[in-house]
N, C-alpha and C. Protein backbone atom coordinates (compact mmCIF):
# COMPACT_ATOMS: atom_id res chain seq x y z
N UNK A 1 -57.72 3.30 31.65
CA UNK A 1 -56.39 2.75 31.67
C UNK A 1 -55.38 3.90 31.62
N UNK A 2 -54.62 3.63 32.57
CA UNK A 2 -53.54 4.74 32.55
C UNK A 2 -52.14 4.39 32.15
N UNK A 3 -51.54 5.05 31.51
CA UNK A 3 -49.73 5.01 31.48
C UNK A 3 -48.95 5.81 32.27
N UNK A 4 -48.35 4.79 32.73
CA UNK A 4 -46.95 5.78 33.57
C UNK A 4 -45.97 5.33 32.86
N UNK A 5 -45.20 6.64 32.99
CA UNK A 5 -44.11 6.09 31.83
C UNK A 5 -42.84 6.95 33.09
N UNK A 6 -42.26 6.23 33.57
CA UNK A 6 -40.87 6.66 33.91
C UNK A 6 -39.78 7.20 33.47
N UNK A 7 -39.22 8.05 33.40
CA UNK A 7 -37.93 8.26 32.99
C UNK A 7 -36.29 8.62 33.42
N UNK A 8 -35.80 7.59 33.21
CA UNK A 8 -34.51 7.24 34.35
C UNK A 8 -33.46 8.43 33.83
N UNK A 9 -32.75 9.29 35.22
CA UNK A 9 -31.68 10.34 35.18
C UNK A 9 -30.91 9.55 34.81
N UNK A 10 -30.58 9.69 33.37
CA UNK A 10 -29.37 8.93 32.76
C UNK A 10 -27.78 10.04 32.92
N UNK A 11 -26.81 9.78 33.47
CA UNK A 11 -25.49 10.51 33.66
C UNK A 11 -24.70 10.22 32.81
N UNK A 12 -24.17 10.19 31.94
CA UNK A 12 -23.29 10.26 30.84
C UNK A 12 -21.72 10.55 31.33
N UNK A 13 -20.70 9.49 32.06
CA UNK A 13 -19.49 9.65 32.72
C UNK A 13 -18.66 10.43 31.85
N UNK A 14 -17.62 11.15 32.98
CA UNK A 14 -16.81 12.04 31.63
C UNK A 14 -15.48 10.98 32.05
N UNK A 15 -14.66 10.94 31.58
CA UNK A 15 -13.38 10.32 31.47
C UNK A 15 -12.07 11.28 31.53
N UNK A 16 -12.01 11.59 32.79
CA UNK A 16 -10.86 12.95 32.89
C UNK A 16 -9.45 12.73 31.70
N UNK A 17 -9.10 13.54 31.10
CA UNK A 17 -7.96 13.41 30.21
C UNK A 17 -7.10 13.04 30.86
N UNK A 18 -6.34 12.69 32.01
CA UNK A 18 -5.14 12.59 32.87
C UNK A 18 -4.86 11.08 32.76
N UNK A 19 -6.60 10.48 32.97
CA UNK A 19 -6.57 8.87 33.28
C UNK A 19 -6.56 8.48 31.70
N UNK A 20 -7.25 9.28 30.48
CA UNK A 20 -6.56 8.48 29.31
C UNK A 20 -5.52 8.53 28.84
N UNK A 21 -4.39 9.66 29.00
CA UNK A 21 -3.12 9.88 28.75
C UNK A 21 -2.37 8.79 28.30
N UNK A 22 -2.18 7.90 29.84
CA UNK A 22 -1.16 6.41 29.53
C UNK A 22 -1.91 5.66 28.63
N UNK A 23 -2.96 5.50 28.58
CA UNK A 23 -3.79 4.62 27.99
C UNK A 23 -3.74 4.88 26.50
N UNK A 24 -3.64 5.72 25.97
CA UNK A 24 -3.50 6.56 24.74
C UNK A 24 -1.81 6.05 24.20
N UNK A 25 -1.32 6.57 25.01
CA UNK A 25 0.28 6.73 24.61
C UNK A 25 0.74 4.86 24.44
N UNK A 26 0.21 4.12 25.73
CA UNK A 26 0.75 2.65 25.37
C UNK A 26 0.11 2.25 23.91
N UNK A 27 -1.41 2.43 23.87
CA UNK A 27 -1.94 1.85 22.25
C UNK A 27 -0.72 2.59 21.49
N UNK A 28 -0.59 3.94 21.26
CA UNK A 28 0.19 4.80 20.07
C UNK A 28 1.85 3.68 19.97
N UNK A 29 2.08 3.11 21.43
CA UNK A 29 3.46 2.94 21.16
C UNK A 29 3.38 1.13 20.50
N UNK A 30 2.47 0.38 21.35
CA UNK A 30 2.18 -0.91 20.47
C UNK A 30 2.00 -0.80 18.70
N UNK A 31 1.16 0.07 18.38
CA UNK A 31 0.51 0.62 16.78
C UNK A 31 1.95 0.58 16.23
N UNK A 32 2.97 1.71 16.60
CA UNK A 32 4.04 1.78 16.44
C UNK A 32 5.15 0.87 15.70
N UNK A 33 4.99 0.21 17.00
CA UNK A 33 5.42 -1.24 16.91
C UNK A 33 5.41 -2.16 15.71
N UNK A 34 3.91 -2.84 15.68
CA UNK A 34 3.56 -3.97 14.96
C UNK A 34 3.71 -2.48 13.67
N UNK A 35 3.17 -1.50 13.47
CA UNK A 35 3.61 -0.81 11.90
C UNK A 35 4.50 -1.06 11.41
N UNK A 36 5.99 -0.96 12.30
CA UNK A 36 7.62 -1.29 12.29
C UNK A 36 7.78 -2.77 11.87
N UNK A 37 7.27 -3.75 12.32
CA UNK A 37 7.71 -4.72 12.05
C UNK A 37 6.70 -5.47 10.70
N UNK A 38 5.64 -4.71 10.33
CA UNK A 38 4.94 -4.94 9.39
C UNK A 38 5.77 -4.05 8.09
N UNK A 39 5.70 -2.89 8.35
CA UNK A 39 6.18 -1.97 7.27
C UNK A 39 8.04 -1.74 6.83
N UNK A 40 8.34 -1.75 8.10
CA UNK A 40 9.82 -1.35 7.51
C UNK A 40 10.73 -2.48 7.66
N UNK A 41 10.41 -3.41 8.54
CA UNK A 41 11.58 -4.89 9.38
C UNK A 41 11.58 -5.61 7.62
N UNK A 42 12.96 -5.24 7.43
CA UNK A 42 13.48 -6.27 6.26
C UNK A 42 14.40 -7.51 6.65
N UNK A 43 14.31 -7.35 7.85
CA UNK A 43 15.38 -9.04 8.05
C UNK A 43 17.06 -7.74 8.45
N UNK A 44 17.40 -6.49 8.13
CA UNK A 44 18.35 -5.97 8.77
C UNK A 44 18.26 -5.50 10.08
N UNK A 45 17.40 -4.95 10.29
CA UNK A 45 17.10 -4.18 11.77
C UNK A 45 16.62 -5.06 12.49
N UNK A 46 16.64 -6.51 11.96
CA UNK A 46 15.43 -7.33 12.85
C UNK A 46 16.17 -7.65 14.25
N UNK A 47 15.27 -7.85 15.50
CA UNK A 47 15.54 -7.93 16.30
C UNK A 47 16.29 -9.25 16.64
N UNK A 48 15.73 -10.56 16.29
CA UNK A 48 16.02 -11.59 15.63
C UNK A 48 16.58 -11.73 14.30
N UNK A 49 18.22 -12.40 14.15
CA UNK A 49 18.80 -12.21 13.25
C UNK A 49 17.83 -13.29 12.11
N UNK A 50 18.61 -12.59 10.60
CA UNK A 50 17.32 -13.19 9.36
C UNK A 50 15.95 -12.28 8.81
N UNK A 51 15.31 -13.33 8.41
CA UNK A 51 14.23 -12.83 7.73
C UNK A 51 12.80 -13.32 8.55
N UNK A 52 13.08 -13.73 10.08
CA UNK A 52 12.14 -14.38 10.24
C UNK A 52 10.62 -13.44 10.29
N UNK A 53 11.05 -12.35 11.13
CA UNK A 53 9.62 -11.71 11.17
C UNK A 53 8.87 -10.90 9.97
N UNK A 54 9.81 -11.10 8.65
CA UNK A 54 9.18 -10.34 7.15
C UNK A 54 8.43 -11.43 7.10
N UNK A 55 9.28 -13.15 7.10
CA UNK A 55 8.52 -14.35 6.59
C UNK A 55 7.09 -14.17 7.14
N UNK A 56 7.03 -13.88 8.82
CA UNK A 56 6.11 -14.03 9.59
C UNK A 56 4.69 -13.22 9.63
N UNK A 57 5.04 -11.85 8.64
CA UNK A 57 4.14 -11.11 8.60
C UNK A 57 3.96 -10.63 6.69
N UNK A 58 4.53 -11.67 6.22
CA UNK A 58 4.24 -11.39 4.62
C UNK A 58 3.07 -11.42 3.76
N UNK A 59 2.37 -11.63 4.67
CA UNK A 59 0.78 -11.77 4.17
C UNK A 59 0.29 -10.51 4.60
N UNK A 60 0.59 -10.13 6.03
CA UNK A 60 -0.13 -8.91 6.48
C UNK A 60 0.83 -7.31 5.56
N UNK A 61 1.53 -7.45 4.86
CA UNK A 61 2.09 -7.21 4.07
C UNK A 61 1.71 -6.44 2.69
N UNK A 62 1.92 -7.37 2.12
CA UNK A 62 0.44 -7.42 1.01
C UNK A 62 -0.59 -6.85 1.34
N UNK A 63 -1.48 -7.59 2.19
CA UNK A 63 -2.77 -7.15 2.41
C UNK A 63 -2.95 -5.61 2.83
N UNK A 64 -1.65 -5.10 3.54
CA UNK A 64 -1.21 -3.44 3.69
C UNK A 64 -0.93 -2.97 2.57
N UNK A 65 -0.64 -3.47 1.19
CA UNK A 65 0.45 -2.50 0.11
C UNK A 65 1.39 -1.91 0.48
N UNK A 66 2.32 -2.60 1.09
CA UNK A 66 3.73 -2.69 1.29
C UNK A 66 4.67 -3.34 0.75
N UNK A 67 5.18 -2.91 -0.40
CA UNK A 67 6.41 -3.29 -1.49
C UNK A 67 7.23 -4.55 -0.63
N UNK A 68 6.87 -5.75 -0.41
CA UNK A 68 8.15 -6.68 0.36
C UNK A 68 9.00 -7.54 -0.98
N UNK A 69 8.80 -7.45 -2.15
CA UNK A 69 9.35 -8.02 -3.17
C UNK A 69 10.43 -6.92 -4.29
């Protein structure tokens, strides 16, 4: 009884830095974002006048240790 055992030229793709650039920078600027309206949006800067988006994210809040009281 014999074994053949194959073994497949596996290529390992590289991902040129140029094509992750935008891809990088949009996540960094969304992150940004939801941080801003999690961490600092007190109902003054809000984009929407009030308290709606502190109300809206006061749990995720907390669960960050972010002083909202």
């Amino acid at each position: 009884m014999s074994q053949i055992t194959a073994t497949p030229d596996l290529e390992i793709p590289t991902i040129p830095i140029t094509e992750l650039a935008p891809w990088a920078a949009l996540v960094f600027l969304v992150a940004a974002i939801v941080l801003f309206f999690i961490s600092a949006d007190q109902g003054i800067v809000s984009i929407p006048s009030g308290i709606a988006i502190h109300e809206w994210v006061h749990d995720g809040r907390h669960l960050l240790a972010f002083p909202c009281h």
